[in-house]
N, C-alpha and C. Protein backbone atom coordinates (compact mmCIF):
# COMPACT_ATOMS: atom_id res chain seq x y z
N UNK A 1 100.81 91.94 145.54
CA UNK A 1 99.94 92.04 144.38
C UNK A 1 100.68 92.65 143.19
N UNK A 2 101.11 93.49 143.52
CA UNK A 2 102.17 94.14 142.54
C UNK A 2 102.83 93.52 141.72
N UNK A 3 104.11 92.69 142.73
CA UNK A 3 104.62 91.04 141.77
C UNK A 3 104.22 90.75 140.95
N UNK A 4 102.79 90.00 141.35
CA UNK A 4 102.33 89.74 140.53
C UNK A 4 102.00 89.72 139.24
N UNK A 5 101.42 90.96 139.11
CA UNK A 5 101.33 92.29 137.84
C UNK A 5 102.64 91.90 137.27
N UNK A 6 103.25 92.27 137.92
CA UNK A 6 104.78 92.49 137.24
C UNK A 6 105.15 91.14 136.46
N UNK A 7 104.91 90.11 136.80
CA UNK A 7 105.59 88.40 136.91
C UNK A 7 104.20 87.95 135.46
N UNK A 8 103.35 88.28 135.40
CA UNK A 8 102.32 88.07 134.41
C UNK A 8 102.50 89.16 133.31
N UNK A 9 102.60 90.46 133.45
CA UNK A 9 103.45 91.49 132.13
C UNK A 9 104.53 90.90 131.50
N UNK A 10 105.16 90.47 132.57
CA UNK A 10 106.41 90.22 131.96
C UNK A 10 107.06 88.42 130.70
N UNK A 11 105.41 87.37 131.70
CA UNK A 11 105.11 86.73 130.58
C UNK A 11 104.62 86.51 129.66
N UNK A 12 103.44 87.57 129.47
CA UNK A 12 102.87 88.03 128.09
C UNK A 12 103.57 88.70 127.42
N UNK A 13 104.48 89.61 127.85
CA UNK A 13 106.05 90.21 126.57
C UNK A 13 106.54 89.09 126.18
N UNK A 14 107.21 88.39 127.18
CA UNK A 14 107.89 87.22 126.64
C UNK A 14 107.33 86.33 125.79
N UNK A 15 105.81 86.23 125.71
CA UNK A 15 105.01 85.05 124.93
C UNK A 15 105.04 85.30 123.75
N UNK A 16 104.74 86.68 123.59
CA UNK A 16 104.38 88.06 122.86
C UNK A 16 105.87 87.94 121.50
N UNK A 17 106.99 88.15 121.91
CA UNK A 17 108.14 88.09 121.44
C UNK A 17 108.30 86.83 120.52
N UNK A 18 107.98 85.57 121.50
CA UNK A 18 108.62 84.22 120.89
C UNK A 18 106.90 83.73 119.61
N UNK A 19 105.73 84.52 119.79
CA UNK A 19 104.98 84.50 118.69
C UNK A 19 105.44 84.95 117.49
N UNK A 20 106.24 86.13 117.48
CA UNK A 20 106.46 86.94 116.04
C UNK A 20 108.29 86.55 115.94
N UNK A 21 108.67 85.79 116.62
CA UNK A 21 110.05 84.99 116.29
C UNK A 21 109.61 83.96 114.91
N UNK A 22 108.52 83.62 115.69
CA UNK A 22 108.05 81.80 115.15
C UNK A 22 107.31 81.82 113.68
N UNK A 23 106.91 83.37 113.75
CA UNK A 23 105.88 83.78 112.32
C UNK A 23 106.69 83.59 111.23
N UNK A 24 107.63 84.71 112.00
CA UNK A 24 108.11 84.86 110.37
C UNK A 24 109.50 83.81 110.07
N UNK A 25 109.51 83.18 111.09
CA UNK A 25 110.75 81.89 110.54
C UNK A 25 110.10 80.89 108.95
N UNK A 26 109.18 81.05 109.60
CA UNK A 26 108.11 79.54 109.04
C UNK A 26 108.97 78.43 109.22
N UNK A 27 108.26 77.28 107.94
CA UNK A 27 109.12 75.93 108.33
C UNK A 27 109.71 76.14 107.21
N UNK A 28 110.83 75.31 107.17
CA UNK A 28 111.70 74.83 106.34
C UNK A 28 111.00 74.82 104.65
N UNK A 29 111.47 75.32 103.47
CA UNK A 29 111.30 75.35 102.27
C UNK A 29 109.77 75.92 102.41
N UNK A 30 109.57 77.03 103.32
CA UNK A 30 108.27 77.39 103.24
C UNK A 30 108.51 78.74 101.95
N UNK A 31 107.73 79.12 101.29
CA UNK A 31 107.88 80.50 100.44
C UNK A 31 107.54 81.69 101.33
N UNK A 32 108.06 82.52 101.19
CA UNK A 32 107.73 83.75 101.54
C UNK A 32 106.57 84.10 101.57
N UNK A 33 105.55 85.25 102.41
CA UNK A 33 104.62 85.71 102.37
C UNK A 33 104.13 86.63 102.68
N UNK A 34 103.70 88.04 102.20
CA UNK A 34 103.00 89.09 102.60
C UNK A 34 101.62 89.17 102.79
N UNK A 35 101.50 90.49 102.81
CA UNK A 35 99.77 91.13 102.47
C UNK A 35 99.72 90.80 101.03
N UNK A 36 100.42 91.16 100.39
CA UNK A 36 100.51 91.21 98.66
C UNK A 36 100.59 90.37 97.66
N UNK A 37 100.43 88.74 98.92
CA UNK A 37 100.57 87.58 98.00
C UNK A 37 101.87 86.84 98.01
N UNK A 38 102.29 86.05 97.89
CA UNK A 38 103.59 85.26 97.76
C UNK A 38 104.63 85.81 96.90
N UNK A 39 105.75 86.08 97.49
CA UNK A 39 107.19 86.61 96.79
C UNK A 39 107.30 85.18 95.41
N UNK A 40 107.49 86.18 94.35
CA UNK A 40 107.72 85.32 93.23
C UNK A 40 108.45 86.06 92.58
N UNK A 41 109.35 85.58 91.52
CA UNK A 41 110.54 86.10 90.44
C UNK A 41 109.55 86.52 89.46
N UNK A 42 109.52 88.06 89.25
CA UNK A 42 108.79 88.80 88.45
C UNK A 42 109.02 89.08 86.98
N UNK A 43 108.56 88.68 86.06
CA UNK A 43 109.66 89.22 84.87
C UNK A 43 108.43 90.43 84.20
N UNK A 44 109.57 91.64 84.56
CA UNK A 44 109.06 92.40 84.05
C UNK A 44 109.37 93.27 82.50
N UNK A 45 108.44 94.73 81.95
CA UNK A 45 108.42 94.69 80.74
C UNK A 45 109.79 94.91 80.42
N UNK A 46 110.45 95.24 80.67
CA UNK A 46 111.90 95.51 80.30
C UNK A 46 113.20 94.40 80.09
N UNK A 47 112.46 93.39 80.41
CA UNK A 47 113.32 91.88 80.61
C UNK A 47 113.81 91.73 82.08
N UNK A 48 113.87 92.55 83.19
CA UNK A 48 114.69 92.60 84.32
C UNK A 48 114.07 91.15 85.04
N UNK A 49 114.03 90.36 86.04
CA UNK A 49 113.84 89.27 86.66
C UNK A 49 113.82 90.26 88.12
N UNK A 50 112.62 90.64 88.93
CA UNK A 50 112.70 91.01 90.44
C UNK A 50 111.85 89.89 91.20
N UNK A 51 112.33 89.84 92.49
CA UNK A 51 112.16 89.23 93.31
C UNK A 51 111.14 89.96 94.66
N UNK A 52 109.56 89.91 93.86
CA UNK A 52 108.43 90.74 94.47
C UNK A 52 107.21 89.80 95.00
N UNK A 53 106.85 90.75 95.84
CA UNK A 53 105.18 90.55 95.88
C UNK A 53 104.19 89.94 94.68
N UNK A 54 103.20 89.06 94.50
CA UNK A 54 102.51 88.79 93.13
C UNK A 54 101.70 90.12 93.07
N UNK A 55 101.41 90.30 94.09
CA UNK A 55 100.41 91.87 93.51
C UNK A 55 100.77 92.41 93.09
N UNK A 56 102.07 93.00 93.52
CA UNK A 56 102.83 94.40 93.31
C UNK A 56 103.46 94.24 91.76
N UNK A 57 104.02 92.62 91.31
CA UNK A 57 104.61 92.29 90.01
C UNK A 57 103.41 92.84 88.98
N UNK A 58 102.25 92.32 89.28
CA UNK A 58 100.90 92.13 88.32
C UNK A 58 100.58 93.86 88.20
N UNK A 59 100.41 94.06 89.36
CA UNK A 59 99.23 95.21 89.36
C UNK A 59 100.05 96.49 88.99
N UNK A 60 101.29 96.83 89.69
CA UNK A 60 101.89 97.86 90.08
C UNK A 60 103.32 97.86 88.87
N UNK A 61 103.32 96.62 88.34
CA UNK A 61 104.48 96.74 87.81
C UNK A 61 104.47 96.25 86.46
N UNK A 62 103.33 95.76 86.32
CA UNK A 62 102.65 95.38 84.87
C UNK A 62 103.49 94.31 84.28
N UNK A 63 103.91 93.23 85.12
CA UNK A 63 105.05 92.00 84.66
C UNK A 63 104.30 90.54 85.17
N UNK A 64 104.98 89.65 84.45
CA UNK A 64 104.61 88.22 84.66
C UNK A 64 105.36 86.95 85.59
N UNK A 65 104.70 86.38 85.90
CA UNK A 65 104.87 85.51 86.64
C UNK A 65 106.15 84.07 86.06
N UNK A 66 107.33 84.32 86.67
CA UNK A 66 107.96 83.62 86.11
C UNK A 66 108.17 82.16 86.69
């Protein structure tokens, strides 16, 4: 019975693992993605060009969407 246990833990880690491999690969020419909205080239007030979150550009950093 034990085995068992053991042989079923050990394929839910393994399942477990190859889920959050597969997340964050995405597919091919997919964009980036957070909690915070899609990574976009930020132009902020100073002229600089960053490579952020849309929330964090808008809200937190007071810059536009380039």
């Amino acid at each position: 019975m034990k085995s068992v246990i053991v042989v079923a833990m050990a394929t839910l880690l393994f399942m477990s693992g190859n889920a959050m491999a597969n997340s964050s690969s995405g597919s091919q020419g997919a964009k980036a993605a957070s909690e915070a909205g899609p990574w976009i080239d930020c132009i902020l007030p100073d002229g600089k060009v960053e490579y952020m979150p849309l929330m964090i550009c808008k809200l937190q950093k007071n810059g536009k969407v380039k």
